[in-house]
N, C-alpha and C. Protein backbone atom coordinates (compact mmCIF):
# COMPACT_ATOMS: atom_id res chain seq x y z
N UNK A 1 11.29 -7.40 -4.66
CA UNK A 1 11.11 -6.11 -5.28
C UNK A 1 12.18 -5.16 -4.78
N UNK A 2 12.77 -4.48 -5.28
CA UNK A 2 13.91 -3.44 -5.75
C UNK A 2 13.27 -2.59 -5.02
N UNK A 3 13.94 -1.49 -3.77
CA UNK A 3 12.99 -0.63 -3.33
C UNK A 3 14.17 0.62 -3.56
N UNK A 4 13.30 1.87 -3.79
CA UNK A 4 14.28 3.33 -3.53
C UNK A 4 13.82 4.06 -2.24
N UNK A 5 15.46 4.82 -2.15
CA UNK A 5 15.14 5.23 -0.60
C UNK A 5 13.78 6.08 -0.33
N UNK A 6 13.33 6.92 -1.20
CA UNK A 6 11.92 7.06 -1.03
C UNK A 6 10.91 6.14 -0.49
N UNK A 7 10.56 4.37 -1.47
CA UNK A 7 10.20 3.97 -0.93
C UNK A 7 10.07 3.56 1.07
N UNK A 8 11.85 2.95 0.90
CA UNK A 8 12.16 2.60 2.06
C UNK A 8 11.40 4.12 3.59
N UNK A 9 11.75 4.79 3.35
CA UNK A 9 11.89 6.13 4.13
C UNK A 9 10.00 6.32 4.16
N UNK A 10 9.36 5.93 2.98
CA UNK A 10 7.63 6.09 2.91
C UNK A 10 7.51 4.92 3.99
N UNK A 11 7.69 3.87 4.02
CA UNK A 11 7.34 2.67 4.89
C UNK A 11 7.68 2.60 5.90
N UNK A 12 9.00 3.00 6.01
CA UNK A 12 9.34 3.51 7.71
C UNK A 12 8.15 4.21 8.12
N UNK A 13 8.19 5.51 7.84
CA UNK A 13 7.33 6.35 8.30
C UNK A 13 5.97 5.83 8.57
N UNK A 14 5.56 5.36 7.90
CA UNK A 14 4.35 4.59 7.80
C UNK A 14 4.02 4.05 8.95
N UNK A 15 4.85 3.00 9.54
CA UNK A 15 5.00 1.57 10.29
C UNK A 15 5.33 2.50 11.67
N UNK A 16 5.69 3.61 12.01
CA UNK A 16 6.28 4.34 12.97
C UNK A 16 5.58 5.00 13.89
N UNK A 17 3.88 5.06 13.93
CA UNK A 17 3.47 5.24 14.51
C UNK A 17 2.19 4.34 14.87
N UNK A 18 1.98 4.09 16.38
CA UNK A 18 0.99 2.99 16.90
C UNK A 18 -0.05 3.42 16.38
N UNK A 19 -1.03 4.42 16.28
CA UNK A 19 -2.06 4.38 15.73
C UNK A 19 -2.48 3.75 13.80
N UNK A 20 -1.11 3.85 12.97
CA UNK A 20 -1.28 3.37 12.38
C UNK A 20 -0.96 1.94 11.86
N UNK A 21 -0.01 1.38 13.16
CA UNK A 21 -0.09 0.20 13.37
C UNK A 21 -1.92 -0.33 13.67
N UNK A 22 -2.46 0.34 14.31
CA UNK A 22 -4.06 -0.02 14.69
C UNK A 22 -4.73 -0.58 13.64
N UNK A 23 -4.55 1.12 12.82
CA UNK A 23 -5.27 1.08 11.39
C UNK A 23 -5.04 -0.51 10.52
N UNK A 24 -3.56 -0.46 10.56
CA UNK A 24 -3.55 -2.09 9.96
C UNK A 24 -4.32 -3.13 10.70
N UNK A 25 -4.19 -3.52 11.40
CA UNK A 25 -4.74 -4.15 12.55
C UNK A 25 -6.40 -4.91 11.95
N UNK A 26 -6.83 -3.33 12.29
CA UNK A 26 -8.77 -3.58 12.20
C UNK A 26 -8.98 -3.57 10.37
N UNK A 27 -7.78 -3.10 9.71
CA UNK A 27 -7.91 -3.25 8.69
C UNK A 27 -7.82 -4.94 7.98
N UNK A 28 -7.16 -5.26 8.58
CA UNK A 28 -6.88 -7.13 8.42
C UNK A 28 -7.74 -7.44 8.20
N UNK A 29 -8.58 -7.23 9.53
CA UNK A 29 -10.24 -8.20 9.86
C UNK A 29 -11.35 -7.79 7.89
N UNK A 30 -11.40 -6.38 7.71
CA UNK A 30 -12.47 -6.30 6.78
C UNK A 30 -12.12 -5.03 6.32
N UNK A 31 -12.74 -5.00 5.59
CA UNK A 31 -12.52 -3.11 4.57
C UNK A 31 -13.92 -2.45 5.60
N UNK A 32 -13.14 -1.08 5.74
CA UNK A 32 -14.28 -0.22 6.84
C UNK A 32 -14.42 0.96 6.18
N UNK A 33 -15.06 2.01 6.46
CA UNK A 33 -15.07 3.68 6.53
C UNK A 33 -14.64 3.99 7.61
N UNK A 34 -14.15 5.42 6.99
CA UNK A 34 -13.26 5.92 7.74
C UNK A 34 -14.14 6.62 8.92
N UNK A 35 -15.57 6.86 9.14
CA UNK A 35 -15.97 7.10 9.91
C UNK A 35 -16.20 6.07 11.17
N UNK A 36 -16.44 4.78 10.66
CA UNK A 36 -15.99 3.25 11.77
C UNK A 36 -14.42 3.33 12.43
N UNK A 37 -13.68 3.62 11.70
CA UNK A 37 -12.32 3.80 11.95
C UNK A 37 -12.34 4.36 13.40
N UNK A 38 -12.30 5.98 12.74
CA UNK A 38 -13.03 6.95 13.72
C UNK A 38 -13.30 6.48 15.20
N UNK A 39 -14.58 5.99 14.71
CA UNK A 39 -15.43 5.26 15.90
C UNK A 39 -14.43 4.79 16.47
N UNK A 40 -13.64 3.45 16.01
CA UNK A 40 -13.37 2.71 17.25
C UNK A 40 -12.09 2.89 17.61
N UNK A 41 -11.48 4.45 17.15
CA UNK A 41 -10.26 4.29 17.93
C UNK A 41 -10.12 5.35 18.97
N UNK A 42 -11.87 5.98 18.47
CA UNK A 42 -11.64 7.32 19.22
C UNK A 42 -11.45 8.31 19.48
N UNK A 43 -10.80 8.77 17.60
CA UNK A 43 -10.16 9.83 17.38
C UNK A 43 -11.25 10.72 16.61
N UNK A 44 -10.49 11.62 15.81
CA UNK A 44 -11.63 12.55 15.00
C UNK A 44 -11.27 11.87 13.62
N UNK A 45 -12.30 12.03 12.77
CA UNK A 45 -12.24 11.51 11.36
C UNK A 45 -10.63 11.96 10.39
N UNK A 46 -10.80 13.41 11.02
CA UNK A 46 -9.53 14.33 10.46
C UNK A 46 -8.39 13.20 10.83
N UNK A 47 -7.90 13.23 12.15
CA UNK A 47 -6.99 12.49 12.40
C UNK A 47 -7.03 11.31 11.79
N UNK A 48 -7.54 10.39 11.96
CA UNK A 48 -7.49 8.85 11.11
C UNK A 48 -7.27 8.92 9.89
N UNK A 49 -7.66 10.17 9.08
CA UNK A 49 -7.74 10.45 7.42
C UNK A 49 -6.51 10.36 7.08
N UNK A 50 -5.61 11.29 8.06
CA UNK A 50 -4.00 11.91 8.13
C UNK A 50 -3.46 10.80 8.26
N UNK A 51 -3.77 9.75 9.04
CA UNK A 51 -2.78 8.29 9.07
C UNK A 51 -3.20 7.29 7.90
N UNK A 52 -4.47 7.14 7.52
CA UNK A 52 -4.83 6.46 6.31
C UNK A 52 -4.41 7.09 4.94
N UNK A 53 -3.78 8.30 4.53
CA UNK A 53 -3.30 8.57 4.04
C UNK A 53 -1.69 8.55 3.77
N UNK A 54 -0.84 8.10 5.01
CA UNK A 54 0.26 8.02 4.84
C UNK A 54 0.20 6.77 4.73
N UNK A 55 -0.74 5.67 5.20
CA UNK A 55 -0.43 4.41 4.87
C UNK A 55 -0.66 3.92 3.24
N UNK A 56 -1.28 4.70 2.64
CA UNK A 56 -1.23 4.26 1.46
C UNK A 56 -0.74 4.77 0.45
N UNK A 57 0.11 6.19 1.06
CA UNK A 57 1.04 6.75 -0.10
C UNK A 57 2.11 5.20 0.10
N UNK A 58 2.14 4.68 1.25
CA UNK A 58 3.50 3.50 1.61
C UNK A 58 3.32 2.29 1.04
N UNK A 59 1.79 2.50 0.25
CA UNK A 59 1.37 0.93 -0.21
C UNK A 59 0.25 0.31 0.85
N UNK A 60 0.48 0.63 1.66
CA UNK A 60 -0.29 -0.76 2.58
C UNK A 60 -1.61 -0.76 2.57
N UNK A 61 -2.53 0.46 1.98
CA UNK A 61 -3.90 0.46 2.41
C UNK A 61 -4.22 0.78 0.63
N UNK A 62 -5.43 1.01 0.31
CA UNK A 62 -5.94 1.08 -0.50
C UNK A 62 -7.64 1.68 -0.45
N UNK A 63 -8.25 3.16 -1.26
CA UNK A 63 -9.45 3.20 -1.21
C UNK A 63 -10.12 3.79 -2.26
N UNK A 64 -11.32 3.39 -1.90
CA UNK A 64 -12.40 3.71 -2.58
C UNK A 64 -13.70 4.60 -2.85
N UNK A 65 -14.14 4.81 -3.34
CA UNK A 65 -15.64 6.48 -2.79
C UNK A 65 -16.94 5.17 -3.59
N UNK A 66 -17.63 5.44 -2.51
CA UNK A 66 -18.81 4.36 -2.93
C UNK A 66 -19.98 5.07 -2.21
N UNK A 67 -21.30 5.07 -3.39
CA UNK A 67 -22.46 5.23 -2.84
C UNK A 67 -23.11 4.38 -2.36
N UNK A 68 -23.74 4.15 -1.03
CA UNK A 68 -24.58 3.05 -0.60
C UNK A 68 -25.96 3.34 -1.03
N UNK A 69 -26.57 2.69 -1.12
CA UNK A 69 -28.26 2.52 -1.34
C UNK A 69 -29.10 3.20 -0.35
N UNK A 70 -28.70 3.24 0.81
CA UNK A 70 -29.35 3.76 2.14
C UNK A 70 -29.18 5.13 2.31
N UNK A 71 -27.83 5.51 1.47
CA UNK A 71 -27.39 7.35 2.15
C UNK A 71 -26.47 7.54 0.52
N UNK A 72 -26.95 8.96 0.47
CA UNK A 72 -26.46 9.44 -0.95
C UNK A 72 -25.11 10.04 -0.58
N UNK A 73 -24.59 10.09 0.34
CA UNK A 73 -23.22 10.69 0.25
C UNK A 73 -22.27 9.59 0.05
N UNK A 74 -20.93 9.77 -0.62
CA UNK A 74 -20.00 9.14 -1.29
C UNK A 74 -19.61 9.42 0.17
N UNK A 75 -18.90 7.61 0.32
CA UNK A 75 -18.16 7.13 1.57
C UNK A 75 -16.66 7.06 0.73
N UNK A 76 -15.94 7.12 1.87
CA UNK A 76 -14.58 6.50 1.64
C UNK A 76 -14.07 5.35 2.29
N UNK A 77 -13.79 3.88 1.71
CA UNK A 77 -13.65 2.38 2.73
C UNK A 77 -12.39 2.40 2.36
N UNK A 78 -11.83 1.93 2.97
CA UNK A 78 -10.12 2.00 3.07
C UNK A 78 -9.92 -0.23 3.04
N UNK A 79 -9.18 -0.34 2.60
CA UNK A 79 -8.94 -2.08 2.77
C UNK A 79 -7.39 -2.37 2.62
N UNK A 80 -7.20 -3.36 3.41
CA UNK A 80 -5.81 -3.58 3.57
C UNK A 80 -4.94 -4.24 1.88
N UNK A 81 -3.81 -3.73 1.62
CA UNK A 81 -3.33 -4.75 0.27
C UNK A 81 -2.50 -5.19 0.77
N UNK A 82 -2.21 -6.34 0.13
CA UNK A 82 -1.07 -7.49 0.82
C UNK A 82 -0.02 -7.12 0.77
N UNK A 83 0.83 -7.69 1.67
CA UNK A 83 2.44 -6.79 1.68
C UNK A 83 3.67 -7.53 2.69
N UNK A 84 4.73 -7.53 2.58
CA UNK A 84 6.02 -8.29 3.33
C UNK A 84 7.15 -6.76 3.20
N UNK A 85 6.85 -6.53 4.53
CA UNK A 85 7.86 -5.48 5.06
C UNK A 85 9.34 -6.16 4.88
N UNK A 86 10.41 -5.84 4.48
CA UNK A 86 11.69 -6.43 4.22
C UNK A 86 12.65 -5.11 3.95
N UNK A 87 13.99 -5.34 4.83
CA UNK A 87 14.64 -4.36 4.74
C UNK A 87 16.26 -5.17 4.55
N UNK A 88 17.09 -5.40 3.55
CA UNK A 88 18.27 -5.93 3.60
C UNK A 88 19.65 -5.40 2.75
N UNK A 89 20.03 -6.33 2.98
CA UNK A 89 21.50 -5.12 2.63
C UNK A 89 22.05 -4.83 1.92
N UNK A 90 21.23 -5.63 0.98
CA UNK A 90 21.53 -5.32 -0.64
C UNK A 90 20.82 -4.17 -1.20
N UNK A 91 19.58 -3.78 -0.43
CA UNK A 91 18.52 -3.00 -1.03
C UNK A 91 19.68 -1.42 -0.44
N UNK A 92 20.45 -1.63 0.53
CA UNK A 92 21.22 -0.64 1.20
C UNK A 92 22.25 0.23 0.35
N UNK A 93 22.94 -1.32 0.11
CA UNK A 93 24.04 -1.41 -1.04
C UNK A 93 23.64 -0.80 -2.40
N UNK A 94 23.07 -0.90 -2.85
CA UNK A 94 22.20 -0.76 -4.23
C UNK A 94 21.77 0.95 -4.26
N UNK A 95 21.62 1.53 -3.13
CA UNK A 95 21.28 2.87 -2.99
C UNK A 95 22.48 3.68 -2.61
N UNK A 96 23.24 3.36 -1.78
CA UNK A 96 24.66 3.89 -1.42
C UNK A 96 25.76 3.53 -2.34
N UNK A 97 25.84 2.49 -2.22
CA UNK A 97 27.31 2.00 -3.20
C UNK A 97 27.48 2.92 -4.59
């Protein structure tokens, strides 16, 4: 896939900070809420929202608003989409040249 420096520059950013390296991480294992998230990294919901949001303006995450049966408030589950980070020099060439 053909990327523009937007893309490229969204995925950097993305990949650039450890906590949202995490997010991928626990995201692998299963699709969660962002309040589990939360939970297990420690942070405040706000914060995790702010990194689950840059990960999926970059592609990598993906979500949803779902009512459960047990509690009437609309959740938000975040789940990982498949993906191959690749950066080469044609994609370089192709934007500069």
């Amino acid at each position: 896939m053909v990327k523009s420096l937007q893309q490229i520059v969204d995925i950097g950013e993305a990949l650039s900070h450890p906590i949202r390296l995490k997010l991928l991480y626990l995201l692998a294992e299963r699709e969660r809420y962002v309040y589990e998230l939360a939970k297990d990294l420690n942070l405040s919901r706000q914060v995790v929202n702010l990194h689950l949001k840059r990960l999926e303006k970059a592609g990598f995450v993906e979500s949803d608003l779902r009512l459960e049966d047990d509690d009437l408030r609309a959740k938000k589950f975040y789940r990982l989409k498949e993906f191959d980070v690749s950066l080469g020099m044609e994609d370089l060439k192709r934007i500069f040249e």
